[in-house]
Protein backbone atom coordinates (compact mmCIF):
# COMPACT_ATOMS: atom_id res chain seq x y z
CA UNK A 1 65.01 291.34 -7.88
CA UNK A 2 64.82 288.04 -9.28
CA UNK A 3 61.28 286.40 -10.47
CA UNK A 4 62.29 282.88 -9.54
CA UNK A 5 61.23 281.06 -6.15
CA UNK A 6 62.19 277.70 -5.14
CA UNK A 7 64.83 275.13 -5.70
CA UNK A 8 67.65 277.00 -7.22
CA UNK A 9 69.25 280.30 -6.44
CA UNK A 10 69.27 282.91 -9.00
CA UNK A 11 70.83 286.25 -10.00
CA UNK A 12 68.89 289.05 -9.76
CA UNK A 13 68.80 289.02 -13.22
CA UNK A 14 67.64 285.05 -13.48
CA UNK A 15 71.00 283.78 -13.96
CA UNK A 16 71.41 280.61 -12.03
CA UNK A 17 74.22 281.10 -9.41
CA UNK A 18 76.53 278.80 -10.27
CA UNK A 19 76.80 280.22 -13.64
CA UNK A 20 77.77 283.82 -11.54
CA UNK A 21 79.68 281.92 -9.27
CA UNK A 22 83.39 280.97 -10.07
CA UNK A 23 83.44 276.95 -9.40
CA UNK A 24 85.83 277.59 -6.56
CA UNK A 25 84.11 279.70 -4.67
CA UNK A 26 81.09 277.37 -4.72
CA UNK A 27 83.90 274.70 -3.29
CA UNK A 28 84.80 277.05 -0.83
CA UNK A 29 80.86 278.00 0.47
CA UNK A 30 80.31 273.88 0.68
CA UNK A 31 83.55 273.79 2.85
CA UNK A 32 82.19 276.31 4.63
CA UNK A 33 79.12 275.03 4.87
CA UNK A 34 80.52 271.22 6.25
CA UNK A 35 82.70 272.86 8.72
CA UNK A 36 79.90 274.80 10.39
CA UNK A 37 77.59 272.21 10.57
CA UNK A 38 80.65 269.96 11.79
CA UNK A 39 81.26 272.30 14.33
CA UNK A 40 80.10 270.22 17.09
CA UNK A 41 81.61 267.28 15.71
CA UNK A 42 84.98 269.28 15.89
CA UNK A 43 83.96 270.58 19.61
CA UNK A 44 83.13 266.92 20.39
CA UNK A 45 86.32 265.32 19.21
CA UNK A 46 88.46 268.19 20.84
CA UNK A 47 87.35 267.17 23.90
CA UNK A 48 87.67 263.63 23.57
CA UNK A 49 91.42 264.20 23.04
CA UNK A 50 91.59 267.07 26.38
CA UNK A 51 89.60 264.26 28.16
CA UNK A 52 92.12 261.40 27.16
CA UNK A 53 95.74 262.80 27.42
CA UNK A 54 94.77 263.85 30.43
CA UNK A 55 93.40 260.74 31.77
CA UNK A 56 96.17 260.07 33.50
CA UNK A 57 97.16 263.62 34.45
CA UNK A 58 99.77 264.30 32.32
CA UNK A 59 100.15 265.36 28.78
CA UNK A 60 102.88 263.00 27.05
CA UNK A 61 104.95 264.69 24.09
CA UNK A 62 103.61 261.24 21.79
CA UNK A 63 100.44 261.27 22.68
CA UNK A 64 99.89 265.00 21.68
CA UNK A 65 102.19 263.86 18.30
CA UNK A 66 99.52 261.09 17.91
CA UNK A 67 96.37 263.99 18.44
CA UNK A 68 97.66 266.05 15.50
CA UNK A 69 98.57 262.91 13.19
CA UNK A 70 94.88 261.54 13.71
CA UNK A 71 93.42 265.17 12.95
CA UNK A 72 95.70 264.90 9.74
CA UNK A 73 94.72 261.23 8.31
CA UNK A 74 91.34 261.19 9.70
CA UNK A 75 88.97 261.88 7.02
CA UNK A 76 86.38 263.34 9.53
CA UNK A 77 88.57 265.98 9.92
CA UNK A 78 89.62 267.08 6.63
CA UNK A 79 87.04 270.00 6.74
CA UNK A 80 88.63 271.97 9.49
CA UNK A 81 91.47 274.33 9.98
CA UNK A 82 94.14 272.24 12.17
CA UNK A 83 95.23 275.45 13.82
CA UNK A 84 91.46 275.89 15.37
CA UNK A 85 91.54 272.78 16.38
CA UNK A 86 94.76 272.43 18.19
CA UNK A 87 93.65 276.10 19.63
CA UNK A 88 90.47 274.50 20.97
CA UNK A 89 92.08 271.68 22.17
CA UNK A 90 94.90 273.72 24.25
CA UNK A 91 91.56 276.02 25.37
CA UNK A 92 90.03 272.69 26.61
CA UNK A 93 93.36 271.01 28.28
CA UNK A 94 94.11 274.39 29.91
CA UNK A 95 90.26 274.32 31.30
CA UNK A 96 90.56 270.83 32.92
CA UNK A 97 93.95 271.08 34.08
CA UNK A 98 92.53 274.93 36.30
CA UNK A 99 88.72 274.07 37.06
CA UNK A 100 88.88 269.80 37.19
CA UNK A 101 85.69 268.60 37.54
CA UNK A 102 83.85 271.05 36.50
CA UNK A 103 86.15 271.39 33.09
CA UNK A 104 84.90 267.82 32.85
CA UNK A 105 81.23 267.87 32.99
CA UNK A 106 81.49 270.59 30.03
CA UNK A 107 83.61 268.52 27.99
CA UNK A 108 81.21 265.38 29.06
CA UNK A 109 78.32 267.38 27.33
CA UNK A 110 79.75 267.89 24.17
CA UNK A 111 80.64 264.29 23.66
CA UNK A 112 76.90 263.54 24.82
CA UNK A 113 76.04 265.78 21.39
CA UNK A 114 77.51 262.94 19.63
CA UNK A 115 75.17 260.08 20.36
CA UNK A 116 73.38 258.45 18.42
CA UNK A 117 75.39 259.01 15.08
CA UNK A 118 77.01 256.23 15.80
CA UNK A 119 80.13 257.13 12.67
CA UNK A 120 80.71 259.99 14.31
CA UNK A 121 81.15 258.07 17.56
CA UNK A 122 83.43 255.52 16.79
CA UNK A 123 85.53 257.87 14.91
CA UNK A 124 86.23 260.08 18.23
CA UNK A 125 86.76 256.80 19.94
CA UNK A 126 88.97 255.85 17.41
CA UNK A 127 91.10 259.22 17.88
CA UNK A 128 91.09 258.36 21.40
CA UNK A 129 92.45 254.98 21.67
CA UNK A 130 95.19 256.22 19.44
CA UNK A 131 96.09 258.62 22.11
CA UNK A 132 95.95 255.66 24.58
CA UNK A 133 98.24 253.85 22.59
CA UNK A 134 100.65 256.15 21.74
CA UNK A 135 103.04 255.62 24.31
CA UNK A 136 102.29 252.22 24.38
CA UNK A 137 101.59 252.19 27.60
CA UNK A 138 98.22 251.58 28.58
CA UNK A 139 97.56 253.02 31.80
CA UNK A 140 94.27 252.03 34.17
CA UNK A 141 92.90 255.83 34.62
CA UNK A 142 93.06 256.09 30.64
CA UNK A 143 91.58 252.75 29.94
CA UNK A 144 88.70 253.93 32.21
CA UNK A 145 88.42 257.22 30.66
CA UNK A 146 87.83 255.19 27.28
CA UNK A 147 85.45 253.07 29.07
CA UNK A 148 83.31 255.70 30.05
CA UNK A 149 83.56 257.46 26.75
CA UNK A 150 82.23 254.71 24.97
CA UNK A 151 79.19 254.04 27.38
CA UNK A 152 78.60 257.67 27.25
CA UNK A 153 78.06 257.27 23.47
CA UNK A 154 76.21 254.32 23.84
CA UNK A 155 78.89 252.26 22.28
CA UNK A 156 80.39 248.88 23.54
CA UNK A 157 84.32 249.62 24.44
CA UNK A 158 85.65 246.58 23.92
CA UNK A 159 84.26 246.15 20.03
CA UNK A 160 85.46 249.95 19.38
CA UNK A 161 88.79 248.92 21.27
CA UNK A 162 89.55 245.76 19.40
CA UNK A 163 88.29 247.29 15.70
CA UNK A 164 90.65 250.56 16.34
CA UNK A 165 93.95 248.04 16.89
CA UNK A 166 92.84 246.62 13.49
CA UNK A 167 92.46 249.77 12.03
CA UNK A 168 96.07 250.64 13.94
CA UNK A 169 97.77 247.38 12.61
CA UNK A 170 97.53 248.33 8.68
């Protein structure tokens, strides 16, 4: 048993942890660490995308390209295992495409989780006007979909629309 309470884990024997620790493994807790309390964030943005591509009922081969490129260059998302999340996301698709509306309200509350940090907001309105965009055809039930994303996390859609083709154009 160690002797020392407080601010820095110890050893049994006193040793500070970090000094037991190999460097990488300390990396790898803190990864750990980020992606669970990101987990939400992940959940969140997941359904942003299952709410989006299938604004307009269908699921276009360039939009789901564009879902997977965002996850890659995104920063936001650089904790998480792209396999969970594309695994989530199909979970979530396949849910609003069997039980509709009620898929919906689900996916509506974990966006809800969301407000308030407004970063995290714009970025999953960012990933979702990329998925608008991606076939470069910007169709009414999509545009409203972003619409009501944005006033569901208290953000003003046509500011986060006109930043993210900014953001697009470099």
């Amino acid at each position: 048993m160690t002797t020392t309470y407080g601010g820095r884990w110890r050893h049994g024997d006193g040793t500070p942890v970090e000094n037991v620790l190999e460097r990488p493994s300390l990396d790898k807790l803190g990864g750990e660490v980020t992606r669970y309390q990101d987990k939400e964030f992940l959940k969140a943005a997941m359904a942003v995308c299952a709410l989006t591509v299938l604004a307009d009922e269908k699921v276009k081969l360039q939009e789901r390209h564009d879902i997977d490129y965002a996850m890659k260059i995104e920063p936001s998302f650089a904790a998480f295992d792209l396999d969970k999340a594309n695994e989530i996301l199909d979970g979530y698709i396949s849910e609003l495409i069997r039980n509709g509306e009620a898929a919906k309200t689900v996916l509506y509350d974990k966006v809800r989780r969301m407000v308030g940090n407004h970063k995290k907001a714009r970025t999953l309105m960012r990933v979702s006007y990329l998925i608008i965009t991606a076939d470069c055809d910007v169709d009414d039930k999509e545009l409203a979909e972003f619409k009501r994303l944005c006033r569901m996390l208290e953000l003003e859609s046509e500011e986060v629309w006109q930043n993210a083709s900014i953001m697009r154009s470099f």
